[in-house]
Protein backbone atom coordinates (compact mmCIF):
# COMPACT_ATOMS: atom_id res chain seq x y z
CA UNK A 1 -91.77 224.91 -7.31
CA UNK A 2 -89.10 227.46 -8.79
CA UNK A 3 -85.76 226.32 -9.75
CA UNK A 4 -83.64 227.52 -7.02
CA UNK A 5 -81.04 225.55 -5.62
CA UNK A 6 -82.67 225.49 -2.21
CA UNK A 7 -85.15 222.81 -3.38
CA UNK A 8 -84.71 219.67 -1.92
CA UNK A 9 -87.28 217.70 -4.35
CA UNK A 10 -85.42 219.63 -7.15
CA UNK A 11 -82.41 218.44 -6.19
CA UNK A 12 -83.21 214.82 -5.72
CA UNK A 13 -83.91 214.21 -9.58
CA UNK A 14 -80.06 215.36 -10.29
CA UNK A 15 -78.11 212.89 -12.18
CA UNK A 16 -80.97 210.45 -12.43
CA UNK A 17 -82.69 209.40 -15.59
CA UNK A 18 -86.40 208.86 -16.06
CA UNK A 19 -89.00 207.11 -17.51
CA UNK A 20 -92.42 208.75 -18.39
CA UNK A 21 -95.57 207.66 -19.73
CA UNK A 22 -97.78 208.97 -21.97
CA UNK A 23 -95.20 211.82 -22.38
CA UNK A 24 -97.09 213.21 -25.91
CA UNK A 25 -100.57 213.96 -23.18
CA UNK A 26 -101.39 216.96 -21.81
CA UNK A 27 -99.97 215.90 -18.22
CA UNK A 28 -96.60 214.53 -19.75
CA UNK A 29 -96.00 217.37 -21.51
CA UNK A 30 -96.36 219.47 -18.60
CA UNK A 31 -94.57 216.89 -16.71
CA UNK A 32 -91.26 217.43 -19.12
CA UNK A 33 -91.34 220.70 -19.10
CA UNK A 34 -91.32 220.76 -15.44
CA UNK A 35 -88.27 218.43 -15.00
CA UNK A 36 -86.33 220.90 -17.90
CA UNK A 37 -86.67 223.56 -16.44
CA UNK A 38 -86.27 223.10 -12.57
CA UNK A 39 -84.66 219.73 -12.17
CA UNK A 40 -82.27 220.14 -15.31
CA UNK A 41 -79.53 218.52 -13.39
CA UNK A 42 -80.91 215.18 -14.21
CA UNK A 43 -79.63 212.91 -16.69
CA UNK A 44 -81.86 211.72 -19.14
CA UNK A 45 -85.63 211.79 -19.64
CA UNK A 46 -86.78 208.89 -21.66
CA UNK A 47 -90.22 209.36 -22.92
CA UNK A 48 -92.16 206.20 -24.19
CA UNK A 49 -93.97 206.94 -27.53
CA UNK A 50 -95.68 205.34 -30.35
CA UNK A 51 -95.60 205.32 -34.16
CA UNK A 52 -98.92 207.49 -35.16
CA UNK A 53 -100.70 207.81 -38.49
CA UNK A 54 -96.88 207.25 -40.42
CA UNK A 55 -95.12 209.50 -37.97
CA UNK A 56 -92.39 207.77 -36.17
CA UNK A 57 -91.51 208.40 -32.04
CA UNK A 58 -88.36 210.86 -32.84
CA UNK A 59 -90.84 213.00 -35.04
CA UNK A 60 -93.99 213.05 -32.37
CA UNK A 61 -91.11 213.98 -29.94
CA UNK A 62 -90.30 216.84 -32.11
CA UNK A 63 -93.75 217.84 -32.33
CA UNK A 64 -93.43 217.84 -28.50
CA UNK A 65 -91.17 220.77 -28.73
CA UNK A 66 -93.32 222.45 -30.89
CA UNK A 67 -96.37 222.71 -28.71
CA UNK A 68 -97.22 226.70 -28.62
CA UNK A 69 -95.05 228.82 -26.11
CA UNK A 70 -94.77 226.01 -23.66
CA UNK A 71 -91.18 225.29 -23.93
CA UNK A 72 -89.97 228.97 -24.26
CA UNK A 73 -88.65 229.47 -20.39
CA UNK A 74 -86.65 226.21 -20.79
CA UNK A 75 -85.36 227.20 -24.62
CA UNK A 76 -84.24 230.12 -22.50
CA UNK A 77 -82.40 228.84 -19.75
CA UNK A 78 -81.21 225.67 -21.51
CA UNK A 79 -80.42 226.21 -24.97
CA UNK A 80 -79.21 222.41 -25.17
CA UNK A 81 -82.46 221.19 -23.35
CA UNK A 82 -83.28 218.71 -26.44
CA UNK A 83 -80.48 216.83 -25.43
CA UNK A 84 -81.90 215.70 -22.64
CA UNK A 85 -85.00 213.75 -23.64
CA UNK A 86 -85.05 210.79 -25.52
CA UNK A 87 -87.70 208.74 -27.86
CA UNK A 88 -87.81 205.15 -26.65
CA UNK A 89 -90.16 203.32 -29.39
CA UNK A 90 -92.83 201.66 -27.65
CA UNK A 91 -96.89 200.76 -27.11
CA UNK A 92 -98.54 200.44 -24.01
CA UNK A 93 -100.54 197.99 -25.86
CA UNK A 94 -97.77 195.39 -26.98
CA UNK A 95 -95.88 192.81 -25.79
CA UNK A 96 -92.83 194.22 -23.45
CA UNK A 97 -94.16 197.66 -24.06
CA UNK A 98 -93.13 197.22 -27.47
CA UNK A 99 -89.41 197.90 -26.96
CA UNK A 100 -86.38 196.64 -28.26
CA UNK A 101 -84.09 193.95 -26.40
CA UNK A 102 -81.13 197.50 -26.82
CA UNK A 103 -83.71 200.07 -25.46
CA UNK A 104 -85.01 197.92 -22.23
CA UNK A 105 -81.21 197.27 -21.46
CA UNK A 106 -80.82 200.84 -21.66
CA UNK A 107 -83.63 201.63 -19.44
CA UNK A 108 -82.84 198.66 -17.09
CA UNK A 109 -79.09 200.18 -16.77
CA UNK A 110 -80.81 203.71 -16.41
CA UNK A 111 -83.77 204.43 -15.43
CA UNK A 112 -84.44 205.72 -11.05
CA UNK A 113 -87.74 207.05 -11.59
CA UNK A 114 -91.03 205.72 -13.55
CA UNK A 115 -93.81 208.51 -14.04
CA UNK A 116 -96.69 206.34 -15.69
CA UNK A 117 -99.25 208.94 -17.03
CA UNK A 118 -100.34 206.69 -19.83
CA UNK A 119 -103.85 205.76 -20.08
CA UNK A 120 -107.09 206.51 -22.19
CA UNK A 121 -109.31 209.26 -20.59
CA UNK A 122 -112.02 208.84 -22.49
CA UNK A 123 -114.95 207.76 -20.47
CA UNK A 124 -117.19 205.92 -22.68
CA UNK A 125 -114.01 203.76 -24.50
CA UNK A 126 -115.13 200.21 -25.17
CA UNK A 127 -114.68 198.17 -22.23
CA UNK A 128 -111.93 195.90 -23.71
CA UNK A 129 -109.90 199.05 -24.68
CA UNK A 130 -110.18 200.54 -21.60
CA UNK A 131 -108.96 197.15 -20.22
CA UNK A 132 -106.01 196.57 -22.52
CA UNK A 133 -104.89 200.29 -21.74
CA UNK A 134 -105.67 201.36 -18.40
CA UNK A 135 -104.93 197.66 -16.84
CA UNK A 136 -102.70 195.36 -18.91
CA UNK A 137 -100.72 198.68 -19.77
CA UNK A 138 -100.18 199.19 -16.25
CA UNK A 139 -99.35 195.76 -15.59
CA UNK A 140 -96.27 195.75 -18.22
CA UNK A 141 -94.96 199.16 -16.56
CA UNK A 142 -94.75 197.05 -13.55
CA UNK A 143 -93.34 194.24 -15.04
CA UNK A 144 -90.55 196.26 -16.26
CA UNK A 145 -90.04 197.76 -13.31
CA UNK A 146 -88.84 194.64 -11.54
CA UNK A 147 -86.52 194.46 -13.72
CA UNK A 148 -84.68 197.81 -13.37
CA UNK A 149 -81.64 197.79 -11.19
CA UNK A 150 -81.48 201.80 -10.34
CA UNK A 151 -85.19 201.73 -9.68
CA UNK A 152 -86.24 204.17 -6.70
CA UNK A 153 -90.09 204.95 -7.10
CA UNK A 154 -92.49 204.68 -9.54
CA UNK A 155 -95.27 206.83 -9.94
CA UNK A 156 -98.49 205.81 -10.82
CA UNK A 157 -100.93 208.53 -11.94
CA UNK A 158 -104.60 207.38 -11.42
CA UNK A 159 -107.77 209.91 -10.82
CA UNK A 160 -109.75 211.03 -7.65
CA UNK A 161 -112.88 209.67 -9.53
CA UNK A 162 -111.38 205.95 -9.62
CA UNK A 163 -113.63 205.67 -6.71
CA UNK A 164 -116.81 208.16 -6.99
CA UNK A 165 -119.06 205.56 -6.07
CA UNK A 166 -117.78 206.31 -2.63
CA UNK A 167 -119.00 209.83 -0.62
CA UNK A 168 -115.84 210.20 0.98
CA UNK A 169 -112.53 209.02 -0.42
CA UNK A 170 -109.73 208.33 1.75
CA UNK A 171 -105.82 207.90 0.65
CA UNK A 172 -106.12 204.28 0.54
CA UNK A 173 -106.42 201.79 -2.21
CA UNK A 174 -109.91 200.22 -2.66
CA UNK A 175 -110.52 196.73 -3.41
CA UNK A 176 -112.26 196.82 -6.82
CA UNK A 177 -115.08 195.59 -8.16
CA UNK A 178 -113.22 192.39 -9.80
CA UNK A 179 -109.50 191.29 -9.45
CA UNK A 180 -107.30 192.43 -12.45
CA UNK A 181 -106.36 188.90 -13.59
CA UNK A 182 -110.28 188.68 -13.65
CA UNK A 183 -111.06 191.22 -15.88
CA UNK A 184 -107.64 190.76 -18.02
CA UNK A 185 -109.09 186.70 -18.52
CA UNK A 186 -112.58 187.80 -19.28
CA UNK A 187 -111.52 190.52 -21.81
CA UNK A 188 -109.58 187.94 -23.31
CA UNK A 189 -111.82 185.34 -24.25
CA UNK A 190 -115.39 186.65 -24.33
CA UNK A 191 -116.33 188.56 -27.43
CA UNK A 192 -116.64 192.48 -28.01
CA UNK A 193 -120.17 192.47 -28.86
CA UNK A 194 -121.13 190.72 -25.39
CA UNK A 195 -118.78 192.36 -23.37
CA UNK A 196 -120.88 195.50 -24.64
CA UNK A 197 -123.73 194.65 -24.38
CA UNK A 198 -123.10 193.57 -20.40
CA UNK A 199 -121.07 196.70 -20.03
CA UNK A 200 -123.17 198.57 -17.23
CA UNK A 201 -123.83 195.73 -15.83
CA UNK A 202 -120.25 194.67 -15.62
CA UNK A 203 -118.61 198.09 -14.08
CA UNK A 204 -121.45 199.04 -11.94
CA UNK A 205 -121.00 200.86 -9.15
CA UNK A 206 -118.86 202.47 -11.64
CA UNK A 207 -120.56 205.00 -14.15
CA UNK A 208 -117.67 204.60 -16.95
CA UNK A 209 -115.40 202.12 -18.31
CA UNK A 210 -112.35 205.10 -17.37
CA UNK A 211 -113.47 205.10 -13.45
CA UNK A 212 -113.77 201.30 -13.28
CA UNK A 213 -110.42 200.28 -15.22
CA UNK A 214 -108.37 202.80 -13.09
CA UNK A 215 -109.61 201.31 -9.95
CA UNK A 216 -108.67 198.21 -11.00
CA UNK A 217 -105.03 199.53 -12.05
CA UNK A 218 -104.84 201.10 -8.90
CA UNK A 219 -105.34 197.83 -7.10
CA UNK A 220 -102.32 196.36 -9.00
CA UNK A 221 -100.00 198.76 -8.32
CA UNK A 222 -101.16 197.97 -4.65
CA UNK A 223 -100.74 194.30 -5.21
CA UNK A 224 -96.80 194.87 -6.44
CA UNK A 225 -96.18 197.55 -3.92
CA UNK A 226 -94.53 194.98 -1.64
CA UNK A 227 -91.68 194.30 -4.40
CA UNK A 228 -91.94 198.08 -6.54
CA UNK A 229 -91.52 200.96 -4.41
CA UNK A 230 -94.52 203.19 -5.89
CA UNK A 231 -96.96 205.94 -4.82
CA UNK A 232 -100.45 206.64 -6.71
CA UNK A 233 -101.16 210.35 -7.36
CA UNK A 234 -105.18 210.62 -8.00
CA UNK A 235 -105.81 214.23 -9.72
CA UNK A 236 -109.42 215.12 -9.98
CA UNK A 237 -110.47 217.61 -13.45
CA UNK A 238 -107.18 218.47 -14.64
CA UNK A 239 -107.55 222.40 -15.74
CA UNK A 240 -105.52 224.62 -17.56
CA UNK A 241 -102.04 225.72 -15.64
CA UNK A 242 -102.21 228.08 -12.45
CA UNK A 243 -98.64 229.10 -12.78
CA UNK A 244 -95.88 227.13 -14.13
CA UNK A 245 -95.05 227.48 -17.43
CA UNK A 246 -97.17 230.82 -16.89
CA UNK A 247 -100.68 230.91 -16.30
CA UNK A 248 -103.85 229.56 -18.79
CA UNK A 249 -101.61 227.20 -21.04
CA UNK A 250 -103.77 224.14 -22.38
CA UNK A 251 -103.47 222.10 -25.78
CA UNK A 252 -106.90 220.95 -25.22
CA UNK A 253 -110.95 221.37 -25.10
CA UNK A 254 -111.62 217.97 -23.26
CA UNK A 255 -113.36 218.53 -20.09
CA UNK A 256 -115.06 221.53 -18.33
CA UNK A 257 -112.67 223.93 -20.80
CA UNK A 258 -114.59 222.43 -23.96
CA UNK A 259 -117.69 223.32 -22.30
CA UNK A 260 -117.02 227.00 -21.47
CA UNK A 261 -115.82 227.67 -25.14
CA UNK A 262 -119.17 226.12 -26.45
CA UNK A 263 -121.08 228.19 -23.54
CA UNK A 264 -119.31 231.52 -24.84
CA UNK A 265 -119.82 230.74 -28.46
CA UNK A 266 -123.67 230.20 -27.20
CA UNK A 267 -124.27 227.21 -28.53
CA UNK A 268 -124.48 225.50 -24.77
CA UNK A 269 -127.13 226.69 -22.02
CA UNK A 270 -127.99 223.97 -19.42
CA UNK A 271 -126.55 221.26 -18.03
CA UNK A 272 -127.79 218.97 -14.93
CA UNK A 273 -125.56 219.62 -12.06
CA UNK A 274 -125.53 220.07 -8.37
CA UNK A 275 -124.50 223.78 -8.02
CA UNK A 276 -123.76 223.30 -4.10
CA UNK A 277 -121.12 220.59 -5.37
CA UNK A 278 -117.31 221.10 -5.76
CA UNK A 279 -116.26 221.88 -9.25
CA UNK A 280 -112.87 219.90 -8.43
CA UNK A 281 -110.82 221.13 -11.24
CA UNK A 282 -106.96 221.37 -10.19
CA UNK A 283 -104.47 223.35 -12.29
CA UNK A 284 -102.07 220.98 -14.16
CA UNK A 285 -98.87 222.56 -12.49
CA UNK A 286 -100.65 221.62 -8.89
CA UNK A 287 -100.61 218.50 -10.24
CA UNK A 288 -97.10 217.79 -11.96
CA UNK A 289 -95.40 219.36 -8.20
CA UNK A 290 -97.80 216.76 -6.18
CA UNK A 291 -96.29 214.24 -8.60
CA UNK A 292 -92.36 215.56 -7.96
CA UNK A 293 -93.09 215.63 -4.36
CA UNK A 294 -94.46 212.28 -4.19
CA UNK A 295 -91.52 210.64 -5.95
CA UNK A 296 -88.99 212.56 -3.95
CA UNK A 297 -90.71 211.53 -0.91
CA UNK A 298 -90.57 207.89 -1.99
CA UNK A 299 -87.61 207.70 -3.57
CA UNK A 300 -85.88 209.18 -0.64
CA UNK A 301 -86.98 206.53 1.27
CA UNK A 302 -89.19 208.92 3.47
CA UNK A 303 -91.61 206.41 3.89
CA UNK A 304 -91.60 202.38 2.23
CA UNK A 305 -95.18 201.66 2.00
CA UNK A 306 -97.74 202.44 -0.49
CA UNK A 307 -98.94 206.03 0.02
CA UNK A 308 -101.83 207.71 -1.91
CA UNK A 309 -102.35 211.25 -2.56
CA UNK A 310 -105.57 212.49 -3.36
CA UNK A 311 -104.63 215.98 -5.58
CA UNK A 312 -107.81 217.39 -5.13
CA UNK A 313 -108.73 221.43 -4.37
CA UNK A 314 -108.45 222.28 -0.67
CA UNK A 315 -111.92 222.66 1.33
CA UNK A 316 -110.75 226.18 2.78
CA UNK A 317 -110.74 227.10 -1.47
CA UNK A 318 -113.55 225.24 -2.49
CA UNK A 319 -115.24 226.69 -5.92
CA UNK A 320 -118.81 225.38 -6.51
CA UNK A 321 -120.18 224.57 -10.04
CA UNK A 322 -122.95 227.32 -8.86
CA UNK A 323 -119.91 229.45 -8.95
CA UNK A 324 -118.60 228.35 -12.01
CA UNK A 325 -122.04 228.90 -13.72
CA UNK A 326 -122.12 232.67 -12.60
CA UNK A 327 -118.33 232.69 -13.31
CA UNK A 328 -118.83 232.21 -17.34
CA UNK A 329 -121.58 234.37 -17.61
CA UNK A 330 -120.15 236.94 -16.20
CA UNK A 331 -117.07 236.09 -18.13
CA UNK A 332 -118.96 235.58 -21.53
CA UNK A 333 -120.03 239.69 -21.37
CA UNK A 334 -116.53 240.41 -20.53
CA UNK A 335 -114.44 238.89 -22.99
CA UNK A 336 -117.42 237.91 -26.05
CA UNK A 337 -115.81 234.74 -28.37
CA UNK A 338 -115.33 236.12 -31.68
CA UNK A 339 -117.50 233.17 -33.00
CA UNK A 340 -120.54 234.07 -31.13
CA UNK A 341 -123.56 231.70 -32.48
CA UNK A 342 -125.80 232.69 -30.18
CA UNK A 343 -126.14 234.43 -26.53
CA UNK A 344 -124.31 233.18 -23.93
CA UNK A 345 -125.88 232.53 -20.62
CA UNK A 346 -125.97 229.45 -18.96
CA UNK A 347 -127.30 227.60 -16.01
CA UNK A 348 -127.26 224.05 -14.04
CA UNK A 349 -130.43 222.39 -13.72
CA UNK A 350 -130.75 219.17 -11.45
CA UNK A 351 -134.07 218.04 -13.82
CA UNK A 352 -133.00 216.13 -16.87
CA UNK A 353 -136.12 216.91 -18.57
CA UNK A 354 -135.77 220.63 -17.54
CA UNK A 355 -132.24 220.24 -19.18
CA UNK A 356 -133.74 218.04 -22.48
CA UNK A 357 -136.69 221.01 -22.90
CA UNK A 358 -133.47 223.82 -22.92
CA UNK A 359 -131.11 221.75 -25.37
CA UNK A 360 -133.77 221.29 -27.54
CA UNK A 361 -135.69 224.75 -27.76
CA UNK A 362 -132.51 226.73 -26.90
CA UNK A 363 -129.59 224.57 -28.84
CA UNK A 364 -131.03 222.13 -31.42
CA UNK A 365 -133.84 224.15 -33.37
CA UNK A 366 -131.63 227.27 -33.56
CA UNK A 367 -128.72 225.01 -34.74
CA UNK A 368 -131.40 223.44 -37.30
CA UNK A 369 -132.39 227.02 -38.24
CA UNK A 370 -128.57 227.88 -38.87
CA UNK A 371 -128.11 225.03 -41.06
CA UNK A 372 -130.82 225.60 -42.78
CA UNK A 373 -129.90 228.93 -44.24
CA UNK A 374 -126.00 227.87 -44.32
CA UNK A 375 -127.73 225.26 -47.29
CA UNK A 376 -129.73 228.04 -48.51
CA UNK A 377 -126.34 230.07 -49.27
CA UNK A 378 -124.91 226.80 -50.63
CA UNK A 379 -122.35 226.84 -47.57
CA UNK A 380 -121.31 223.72 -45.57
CA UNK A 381 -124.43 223.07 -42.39
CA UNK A 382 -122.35 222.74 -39.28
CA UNK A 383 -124.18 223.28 -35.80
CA UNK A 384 -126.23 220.34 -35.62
CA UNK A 385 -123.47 218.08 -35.94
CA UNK A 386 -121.89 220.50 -33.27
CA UNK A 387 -124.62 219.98 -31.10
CA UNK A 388 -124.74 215.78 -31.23
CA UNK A 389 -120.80 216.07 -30.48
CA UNK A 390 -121.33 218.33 -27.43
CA UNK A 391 -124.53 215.80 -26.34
CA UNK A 392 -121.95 213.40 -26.04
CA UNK A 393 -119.56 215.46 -23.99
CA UNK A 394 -122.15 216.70 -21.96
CA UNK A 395 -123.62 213.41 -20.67
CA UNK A 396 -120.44 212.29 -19.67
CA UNK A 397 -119.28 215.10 -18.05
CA UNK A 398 -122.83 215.18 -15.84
CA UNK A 399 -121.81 212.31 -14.44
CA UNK A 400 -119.40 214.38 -12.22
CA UNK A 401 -121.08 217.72 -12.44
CA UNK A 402 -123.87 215.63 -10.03
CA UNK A 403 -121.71 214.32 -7.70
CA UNK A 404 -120.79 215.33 -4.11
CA UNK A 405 -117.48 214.04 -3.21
CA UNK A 406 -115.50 214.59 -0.46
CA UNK A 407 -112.06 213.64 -0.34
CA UNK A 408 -109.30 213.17 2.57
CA UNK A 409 -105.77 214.83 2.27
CA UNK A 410 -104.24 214.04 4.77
CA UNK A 411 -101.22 212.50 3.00
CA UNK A 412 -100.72 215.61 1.71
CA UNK A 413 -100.44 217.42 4.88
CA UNK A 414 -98.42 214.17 6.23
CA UNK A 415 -96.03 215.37 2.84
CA UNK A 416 -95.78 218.97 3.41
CA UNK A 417 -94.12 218.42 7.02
CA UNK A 418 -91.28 216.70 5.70
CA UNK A 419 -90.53 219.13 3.28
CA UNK A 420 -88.40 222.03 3.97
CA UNK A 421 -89.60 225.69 3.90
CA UNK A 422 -88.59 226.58 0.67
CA UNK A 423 -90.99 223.17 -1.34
CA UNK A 424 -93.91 223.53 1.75
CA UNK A 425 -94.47 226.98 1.03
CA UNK A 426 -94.79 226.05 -2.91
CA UNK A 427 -97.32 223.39 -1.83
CA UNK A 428 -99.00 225.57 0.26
CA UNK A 429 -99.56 228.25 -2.25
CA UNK A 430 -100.64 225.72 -4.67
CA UNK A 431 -103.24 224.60 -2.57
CA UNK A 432 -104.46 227.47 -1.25
């Protein structure tokens, strides 16, 4: 969505302050960004962040700033932009967010909009973790929601994979597999090492402790809806931006982006996968409007029930990981990495042991064999610890690379008729 005046989501976040989430992520950086540079009529942006590793909030904000190129356009237009966002010192994890009695008056005084992007996205985090983050974390951001007077919307980002055990996924809110205060009791009282131990058993349908805790988020949101007004945004594989900043920025190698570095260094050749699947990996900025355009239509008061919207890539678009797998070797000759280990060519297999065989005659005895002269030259052996790091990333990433998922958006079509011409055809280009 461009900045122009003639934006009516644009203009509904002027002279309102905000509250994000995990605003130090990949998404909430985006996300601030965003609101800078098109919606820099609004007030204040108050961005939630922890002391890390002897670094207090006010210096991982500045660190923010510094993130390469991506706050360049808004340096530009706004010279003053810094002005605008401010560190409020808090943990997802503590009591009352962590925050001082002055900075929750400040927000409850404040604060219209909630974006809650906060949450750990790794998929094989202890259960309790994943509990204490994805669930009790988004139970306090809803506890302090109730007591905001300004509040309009909140805006609660979840994933399209919160319910994967399901072929088709519709804009609705699933029950879950067990009732939050369930799982927030049991986490509290029954030890690490058994939790563990009973973990598959425990989230099953589920494949990962990420999936099953952001269902059962998702559920609570649902179960406040009637007092909060709130709308659930479910991205699928979050990919480097389409457009906005400018095209290709990412701060990250989590994901399918990891894996197509460590397929054109050559050091990864097979995966399993179903190559006739959708590769559903949606640009960030697709994402971050879908997330504006849900809270305007919210706050607005456009609709007052719970809406979802599945921010998934459009079936008349659809890219295939068959078509991703030609894609980076054709890519790979193109543009060579400058770190080249080995050839790069790669393929999707839907045999494990076909994939096993190729990992270990094509990745792990020619990492051995590197190592092995690296110690012969008295230099550091690095490529089979390479190798056990992206064995790790790759079995949790062939959890979706398997899959077959359909999912509805109708919401989002529901969304793009009550926008005007100007946000629609945004939308429509994003999707399309």
């Amino acid at each position: 969505m461009n900045s122009d005046s003639d934006s009516n989501i644009h203009a509904y976040f002027a002279n309102k302050s905000i509250f994000v989430t995990g605003g130090t992520g990949f998404l909430g950086k985006i996300l601030i960004e965003k609101l800078l540079r098109s919606c820099y009529q609004l007030k204040h942006i108050y961005v939630l962040v922890r002391s890390k590793k002897g670094k207090k909030p006010i210096e991982r904000l500045h660190e923010l700033f510094d993130a390469p190129s991506l706050f360049d356009k808004v340096s530009e237009l706004h010279p003053e932009y810094k002005e605008k966002i401010i560190a409020v010192e808090g943990d997802l994890t503590a009591d009352n967010l962590g925050l001082s009695e002055k900075d929750r008056n400040i927000l409850k005084e404040n604060v219209s909009i909630i974006f809650h992007s906060a949450a750990t996205v790794r998929f094989d985090e202890p259960l309790k973790v994943a509990v204490n983050i994805n669930v009790i974390g988004t139970k306090k951001v809803l506890e302090l929601c109730k007591s905001l007077n300004k509040l309009e919307v909140l805006v609660h980002v979840s994933t399209a994979y919160a319910n994967c055990d399901k072929k088709y996924v519709t804009e609705e809110v699933f029950k879950p597999p067990v009732m939050p205060d369930k799982i927030i009791e049991a986490c509290d009282w029954i030890k690490d090492d058994f939790i563990d131990l009973l973990n598959d058993k425990i989230i099953h349908p589920k494949p990962n402790t990420y999936t099953y805790t952001k269902a059962i988020a998702e559920y609570l949101v649902y179960q406040e809806s009637f007092r909060i007004p709130c709308v659930i945004v479910r991205p699928s594989i979050v990919g480097a931006s389409w457009l906005e900043p400018f095209p290709g920025w990412l701060d990250n190698y989590n994901g399918p982006t990891g894996l197509y570095v460590a397929h054109n260094m050559g050091v990864l050749h097979c995966m399993v996968g179903n190559k006739e699947a959708a590769a559903d990996i949606i640009p960030v900025d697709v994402v971050i409007n879908m997330m504006l355009a849900s809270a305007w239509f919210r706050g607005t008061g456009k609709t007052q029930k719970l809406n979802v919207f599945n921010c998934t890539s459009d079936r008349s678009n659809r890219v295939t990981w068959d078509m991703i797998q030609s894609y980076c070797n054709k890519i790979s000759v193109k543009y060579p990495s400058k770190n080249l280990f080995y050839l790069p060519y790669f393929r999707f297999t839907t045999s494990r042991l076909v994939r096993n065989i190729a990992c270990f005659l094509e990745q792990l005895v020619p990492a051995y064999f590197a190592d092995f002269v690296l110690k012969a030259l008295n230099r550091r052996p690095i490529f089979v610890k390479i190798q056990k790091k992206l064995q790790k990333a790759i079995n949790v990433l062939e959890t979706f690379t398997r899959m077959h998922l359909e999912f509805s958006t109708d919401n989002y079509l529901m969304l793009l008729n009550e926008m005007n011409s100007d946000d629609s055809q945004v939308m429509l280009n994003n999707y399309k």
